[in-house]
N, C-alpha and C. Protein backbone atom coordinates (compact mmCIF):
# COMPACT_ATOMS: atom_id res chain seq x y z
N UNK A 1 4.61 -26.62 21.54
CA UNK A 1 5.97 -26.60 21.07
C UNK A 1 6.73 -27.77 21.70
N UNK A 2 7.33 -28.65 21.15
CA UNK A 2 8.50 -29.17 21.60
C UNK A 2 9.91 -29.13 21.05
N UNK A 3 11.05 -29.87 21.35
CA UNK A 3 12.25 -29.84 21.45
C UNK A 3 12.53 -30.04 19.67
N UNK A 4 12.05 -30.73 19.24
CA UNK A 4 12.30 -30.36 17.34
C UNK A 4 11.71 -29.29 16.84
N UNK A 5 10.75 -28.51 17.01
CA UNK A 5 10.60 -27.30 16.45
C UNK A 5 11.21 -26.58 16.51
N UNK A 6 11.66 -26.54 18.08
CA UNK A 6 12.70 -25.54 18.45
C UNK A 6 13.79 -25.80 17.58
N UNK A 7 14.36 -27.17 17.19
CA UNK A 7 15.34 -27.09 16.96
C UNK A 7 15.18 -26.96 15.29
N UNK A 8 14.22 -27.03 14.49
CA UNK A 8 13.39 -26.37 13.51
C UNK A 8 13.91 -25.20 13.09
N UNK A 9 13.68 -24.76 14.09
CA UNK A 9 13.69 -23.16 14.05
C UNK A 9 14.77 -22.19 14.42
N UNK A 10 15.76 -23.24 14.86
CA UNK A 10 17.14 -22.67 14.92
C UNK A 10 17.71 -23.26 13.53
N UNK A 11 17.30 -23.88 13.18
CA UNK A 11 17.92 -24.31 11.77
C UNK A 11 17.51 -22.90 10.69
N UNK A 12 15.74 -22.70 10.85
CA UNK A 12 15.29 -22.00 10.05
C UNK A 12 16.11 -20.08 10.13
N UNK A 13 16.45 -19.82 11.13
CA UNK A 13 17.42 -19.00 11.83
C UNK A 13 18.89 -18.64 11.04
N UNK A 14 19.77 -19.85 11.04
CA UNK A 14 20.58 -19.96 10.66
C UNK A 14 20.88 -19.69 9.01
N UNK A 15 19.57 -20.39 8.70
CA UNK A 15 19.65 -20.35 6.78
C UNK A 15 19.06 -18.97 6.89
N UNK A 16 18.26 -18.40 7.48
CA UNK A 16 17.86 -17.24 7.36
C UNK A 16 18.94 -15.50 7.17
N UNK A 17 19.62 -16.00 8.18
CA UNK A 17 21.18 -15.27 8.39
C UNK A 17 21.92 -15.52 7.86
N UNK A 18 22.05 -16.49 6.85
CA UNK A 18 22.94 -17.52 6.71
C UNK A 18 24.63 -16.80 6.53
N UNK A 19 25.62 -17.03 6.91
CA UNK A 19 26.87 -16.69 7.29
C UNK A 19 26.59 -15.30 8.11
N UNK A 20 25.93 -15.08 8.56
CA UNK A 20 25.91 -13.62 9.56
C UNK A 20 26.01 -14.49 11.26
N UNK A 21 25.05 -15.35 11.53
CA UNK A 21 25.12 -16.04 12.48
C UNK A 21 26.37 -16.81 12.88
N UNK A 22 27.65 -17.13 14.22
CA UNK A 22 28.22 -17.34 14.15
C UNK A 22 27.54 -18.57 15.10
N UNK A 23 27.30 -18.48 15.84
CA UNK A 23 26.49 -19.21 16.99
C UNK A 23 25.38 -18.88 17.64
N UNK A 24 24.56 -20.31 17.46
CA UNK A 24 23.08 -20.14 18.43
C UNK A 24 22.36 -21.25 18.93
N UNK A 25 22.35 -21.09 20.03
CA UNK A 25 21.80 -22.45 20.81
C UNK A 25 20.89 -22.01 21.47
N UNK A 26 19.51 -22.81 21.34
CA UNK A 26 18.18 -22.38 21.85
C UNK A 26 17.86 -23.57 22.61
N UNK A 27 17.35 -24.17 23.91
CA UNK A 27 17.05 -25.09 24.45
C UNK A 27 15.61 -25.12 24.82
N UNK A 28 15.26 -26.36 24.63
CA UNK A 28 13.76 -25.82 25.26
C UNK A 28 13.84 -27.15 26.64
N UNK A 29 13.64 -26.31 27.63
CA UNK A 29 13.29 -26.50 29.32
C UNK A 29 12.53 -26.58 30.11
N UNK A 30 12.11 -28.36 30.31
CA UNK A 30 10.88 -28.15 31.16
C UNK A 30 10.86 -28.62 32.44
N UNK A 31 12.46 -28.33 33.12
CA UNK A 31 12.81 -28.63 34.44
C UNK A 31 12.22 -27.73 35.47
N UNK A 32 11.82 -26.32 34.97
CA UNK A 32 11.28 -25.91 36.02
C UNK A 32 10.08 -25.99 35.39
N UNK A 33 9.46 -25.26 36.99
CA UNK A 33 7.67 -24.80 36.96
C UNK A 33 7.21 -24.41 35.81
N UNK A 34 7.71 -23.41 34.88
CA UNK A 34 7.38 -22.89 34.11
C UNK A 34 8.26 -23.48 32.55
N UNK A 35 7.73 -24.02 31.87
CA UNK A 35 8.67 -24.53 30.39
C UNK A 35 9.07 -23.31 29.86
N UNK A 36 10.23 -23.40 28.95
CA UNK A 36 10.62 -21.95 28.80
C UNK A 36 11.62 -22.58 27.87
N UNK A 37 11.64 -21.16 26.87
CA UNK A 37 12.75 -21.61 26.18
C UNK A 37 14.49 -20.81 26.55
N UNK A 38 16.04 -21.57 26.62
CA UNK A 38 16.91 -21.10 27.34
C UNK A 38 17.93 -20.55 26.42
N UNK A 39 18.46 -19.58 25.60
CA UNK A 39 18.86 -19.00 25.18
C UNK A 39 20.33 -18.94 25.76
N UNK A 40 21.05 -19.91 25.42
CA UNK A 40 22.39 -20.37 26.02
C UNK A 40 23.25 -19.40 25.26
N UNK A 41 22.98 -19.24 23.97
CA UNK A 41 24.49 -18.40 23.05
C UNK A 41 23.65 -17.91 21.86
N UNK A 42 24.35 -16.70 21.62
CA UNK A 42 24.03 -16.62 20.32
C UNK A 42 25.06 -15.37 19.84
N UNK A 43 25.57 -15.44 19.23
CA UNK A 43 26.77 -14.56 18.23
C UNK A 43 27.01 -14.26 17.07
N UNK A 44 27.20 -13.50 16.55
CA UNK A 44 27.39 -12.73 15.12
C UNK A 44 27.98 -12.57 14.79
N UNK A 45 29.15 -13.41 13.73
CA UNK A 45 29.93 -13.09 13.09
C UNK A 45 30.30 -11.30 13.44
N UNK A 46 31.70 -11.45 13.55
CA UNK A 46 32.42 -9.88 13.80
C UNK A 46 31.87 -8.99 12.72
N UNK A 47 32.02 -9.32 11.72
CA UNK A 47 31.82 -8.24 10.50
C UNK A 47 30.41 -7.91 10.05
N UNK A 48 29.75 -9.03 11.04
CA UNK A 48 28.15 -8.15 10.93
C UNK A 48 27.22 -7.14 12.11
N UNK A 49 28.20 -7.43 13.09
CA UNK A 49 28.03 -6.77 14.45
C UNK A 49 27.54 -5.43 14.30
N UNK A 50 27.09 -5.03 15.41
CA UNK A 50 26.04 -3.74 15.27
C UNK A 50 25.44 -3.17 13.90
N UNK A 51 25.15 -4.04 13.44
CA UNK A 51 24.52 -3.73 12.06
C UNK A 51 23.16 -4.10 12.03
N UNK A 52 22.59 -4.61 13.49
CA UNK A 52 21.13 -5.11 13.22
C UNK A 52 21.19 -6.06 13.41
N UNK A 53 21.63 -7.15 12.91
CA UNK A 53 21.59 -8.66 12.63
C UNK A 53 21.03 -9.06 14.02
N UNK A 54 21.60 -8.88 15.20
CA UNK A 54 20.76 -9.23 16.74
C UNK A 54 19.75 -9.05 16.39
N UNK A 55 19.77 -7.89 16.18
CA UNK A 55 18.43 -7.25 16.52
C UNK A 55 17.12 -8.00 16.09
N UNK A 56 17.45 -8.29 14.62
CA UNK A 56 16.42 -9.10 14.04
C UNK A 56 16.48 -10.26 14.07
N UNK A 57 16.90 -11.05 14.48
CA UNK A 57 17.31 -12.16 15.43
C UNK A 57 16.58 -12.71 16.52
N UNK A 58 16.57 -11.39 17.61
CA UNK A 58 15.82 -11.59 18.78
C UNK A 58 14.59 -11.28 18.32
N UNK A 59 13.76 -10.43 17.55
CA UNK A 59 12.99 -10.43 16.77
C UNK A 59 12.38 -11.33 16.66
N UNK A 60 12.67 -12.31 15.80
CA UNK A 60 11.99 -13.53 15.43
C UNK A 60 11.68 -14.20 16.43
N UNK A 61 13.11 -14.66 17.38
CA UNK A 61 12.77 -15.44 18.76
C UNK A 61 11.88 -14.85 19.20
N UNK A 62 11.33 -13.56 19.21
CA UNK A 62 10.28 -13.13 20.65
C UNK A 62 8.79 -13.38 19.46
N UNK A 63 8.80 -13.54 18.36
CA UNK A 63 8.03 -13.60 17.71
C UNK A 63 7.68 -15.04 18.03
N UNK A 64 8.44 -16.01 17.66
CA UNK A 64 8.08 -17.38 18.13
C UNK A 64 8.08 -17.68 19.41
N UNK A 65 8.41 -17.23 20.46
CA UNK A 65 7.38 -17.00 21.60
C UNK A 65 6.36 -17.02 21.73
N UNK A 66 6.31 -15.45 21.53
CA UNK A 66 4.94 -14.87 21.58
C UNK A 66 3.49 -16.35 20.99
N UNK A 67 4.25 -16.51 19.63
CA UNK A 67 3.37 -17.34 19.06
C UNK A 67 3.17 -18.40 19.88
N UNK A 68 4.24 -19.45 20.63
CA UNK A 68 3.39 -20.33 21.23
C UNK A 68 4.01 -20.07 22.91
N UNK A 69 3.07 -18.89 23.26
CA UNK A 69 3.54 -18.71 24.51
C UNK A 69 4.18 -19.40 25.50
N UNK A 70 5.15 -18.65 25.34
CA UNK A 70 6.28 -19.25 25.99
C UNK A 70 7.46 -18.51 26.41
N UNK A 71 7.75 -18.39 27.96
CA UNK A 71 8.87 -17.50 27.99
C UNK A 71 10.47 -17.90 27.48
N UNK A 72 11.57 -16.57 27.43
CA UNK A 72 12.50 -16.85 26.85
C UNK A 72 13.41 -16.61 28.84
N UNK A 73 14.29 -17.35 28.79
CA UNK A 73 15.46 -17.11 29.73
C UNK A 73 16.91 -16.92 29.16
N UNK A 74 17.58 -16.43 29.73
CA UNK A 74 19.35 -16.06 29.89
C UNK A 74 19.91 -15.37 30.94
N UNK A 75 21.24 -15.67 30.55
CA UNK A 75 22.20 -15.38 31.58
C UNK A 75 22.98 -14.46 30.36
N UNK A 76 23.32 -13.08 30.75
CA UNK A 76 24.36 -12.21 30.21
C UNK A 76 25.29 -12.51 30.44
N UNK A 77 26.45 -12.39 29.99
CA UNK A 77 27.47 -12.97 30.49
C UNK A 77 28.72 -12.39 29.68
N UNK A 78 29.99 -12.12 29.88
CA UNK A 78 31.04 -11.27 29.04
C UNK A 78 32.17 -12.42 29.02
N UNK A 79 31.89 -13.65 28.80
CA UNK A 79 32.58 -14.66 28.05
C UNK A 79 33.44 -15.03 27.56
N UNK A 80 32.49 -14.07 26.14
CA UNK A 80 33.34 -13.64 25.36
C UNK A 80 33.72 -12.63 24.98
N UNK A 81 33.89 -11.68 26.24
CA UNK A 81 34.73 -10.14 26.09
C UNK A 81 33.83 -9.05 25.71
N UNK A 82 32.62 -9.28 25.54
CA UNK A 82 31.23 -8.53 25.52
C UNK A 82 30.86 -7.34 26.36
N UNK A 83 30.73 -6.13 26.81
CA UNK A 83 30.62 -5.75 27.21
C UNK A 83 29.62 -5.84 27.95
N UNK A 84 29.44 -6.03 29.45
CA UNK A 84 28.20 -6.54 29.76
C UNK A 84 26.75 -4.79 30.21
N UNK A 85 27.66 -3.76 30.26
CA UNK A 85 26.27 -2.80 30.23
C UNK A 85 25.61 -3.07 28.68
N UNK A 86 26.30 -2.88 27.65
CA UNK A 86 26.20 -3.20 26.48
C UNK A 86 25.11 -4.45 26.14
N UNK A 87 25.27 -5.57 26.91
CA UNK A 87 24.39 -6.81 26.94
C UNK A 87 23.39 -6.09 27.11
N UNK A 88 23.35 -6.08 28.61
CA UNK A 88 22.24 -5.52 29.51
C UNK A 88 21.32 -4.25 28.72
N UNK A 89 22.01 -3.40 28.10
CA UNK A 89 21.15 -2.39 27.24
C UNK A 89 20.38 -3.16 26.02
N UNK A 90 21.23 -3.96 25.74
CA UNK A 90 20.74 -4.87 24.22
C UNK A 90 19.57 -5.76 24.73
N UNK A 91 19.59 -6.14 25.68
CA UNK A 91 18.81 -7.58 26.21
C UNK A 91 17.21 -6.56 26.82
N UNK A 92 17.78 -5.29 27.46
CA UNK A 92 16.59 -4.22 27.82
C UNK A 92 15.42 -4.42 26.88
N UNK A 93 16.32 -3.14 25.77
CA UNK A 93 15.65 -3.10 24.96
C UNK A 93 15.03 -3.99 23.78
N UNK A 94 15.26 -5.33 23.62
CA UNK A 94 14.73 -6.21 23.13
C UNK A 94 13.26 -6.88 24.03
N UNK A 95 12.98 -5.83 24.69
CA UNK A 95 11.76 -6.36 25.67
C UNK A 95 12.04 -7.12 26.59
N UNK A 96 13.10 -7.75 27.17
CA UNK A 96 13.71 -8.62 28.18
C UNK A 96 13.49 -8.35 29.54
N UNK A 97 13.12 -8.63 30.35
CA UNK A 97 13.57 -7.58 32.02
C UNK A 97 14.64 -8.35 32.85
N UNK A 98 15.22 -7.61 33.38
CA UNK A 98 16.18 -8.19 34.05
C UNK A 98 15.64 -8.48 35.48
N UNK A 99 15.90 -10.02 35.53
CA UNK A 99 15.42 -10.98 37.36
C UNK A 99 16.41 -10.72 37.98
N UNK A 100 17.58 -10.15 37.52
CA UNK A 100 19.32 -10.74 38.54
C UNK A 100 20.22 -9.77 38.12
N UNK A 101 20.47 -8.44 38.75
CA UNK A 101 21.79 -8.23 38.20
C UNK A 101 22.93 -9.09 38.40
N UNK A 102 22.80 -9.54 39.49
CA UNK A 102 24.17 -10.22 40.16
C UNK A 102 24.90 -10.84 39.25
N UNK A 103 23.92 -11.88 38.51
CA UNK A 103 24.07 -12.80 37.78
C UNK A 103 23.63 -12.55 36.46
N UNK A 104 23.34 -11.91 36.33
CA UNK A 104 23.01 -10.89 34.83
C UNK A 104 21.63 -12.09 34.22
N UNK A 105 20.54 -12.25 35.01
CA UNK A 105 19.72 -12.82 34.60
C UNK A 105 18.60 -12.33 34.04
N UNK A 106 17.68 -12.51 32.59
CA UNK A 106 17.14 -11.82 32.32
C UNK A 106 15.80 -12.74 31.53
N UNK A 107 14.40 -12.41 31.79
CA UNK A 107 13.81 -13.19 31.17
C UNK A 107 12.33 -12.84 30.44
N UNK A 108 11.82 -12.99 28.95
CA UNK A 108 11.14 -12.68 28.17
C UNK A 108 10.00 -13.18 28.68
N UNK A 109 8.77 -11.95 28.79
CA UNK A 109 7.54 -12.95 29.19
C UNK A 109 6.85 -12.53 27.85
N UNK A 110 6.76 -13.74 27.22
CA UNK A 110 5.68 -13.51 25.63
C UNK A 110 4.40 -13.16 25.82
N UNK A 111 4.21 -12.28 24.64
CA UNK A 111 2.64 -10.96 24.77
C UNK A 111 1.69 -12.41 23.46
N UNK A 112 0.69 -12.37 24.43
CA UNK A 112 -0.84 -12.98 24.01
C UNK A 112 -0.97 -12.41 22.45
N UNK A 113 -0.96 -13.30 21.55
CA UNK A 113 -1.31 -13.13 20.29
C UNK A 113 -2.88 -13.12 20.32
N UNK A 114 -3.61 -12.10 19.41
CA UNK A 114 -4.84 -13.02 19.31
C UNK A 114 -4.52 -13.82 18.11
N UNK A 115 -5.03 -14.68 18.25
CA UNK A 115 -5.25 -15.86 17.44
C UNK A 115 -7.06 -15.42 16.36
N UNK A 116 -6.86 -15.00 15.06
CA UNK A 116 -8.39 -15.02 14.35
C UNK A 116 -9.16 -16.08 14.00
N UNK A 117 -10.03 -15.85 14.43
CA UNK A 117 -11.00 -17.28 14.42
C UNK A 117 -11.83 -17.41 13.30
């Protein structure tokens, strides 16, 4: 994977949702030890909120992970007025674990596809 797929695939994201997505910025990071992709923002239009739309969202991201293994990182954060247990339950259960409460850090380790030969 590099930095145009990713950004590929936030395109492919966007048309996918298309007007449900309000914001999404995916970085791909190979400052530390481990390359990883950094999950800076991502938001949903108000009027599609708790309706799923995350849900299947993070979905895909952990799907394209998974596919070219690779972990996901973030920072929770109430920003933008977000409730942060609310994050933290959302980010849980999307398979995430949390490294940091302090700092509401949380990070995806992608599951081994087999690949058919």
């Amino acid at each position: 994977m590099d930095k145009q797929e990713l950004k590929d695939f936030v395109l492919y994201l966007k048309r996918k949702y298309l007007g449900k997505i309000q914001d999404l910025k995916l970085e791909y990071n190979t400052d530390y030890r481990t390359p990883h992709i950094y999950l800076s923002l991502i938001r949903i239009k108000r009027l599609y909120r708790r309706q799923g739309i995350g849900t299947k969202v993070m979905r895909d991201l952990r799907r394209f992970a998974d596919h070219h293994q690779i972990e996901i990182w973030l920072y929770a954060t109430n920003i933008y007025g977000t409730d942060l247990d609310h994050l933290y339950a959302f980010y849980l259960k999307q398979g995430f674990q949390m490294t940091n409460k302090k700092d509401g850090r949380f990070k995806y380790k992608y599951k081994k596809v087999l690949q058919s030969v």
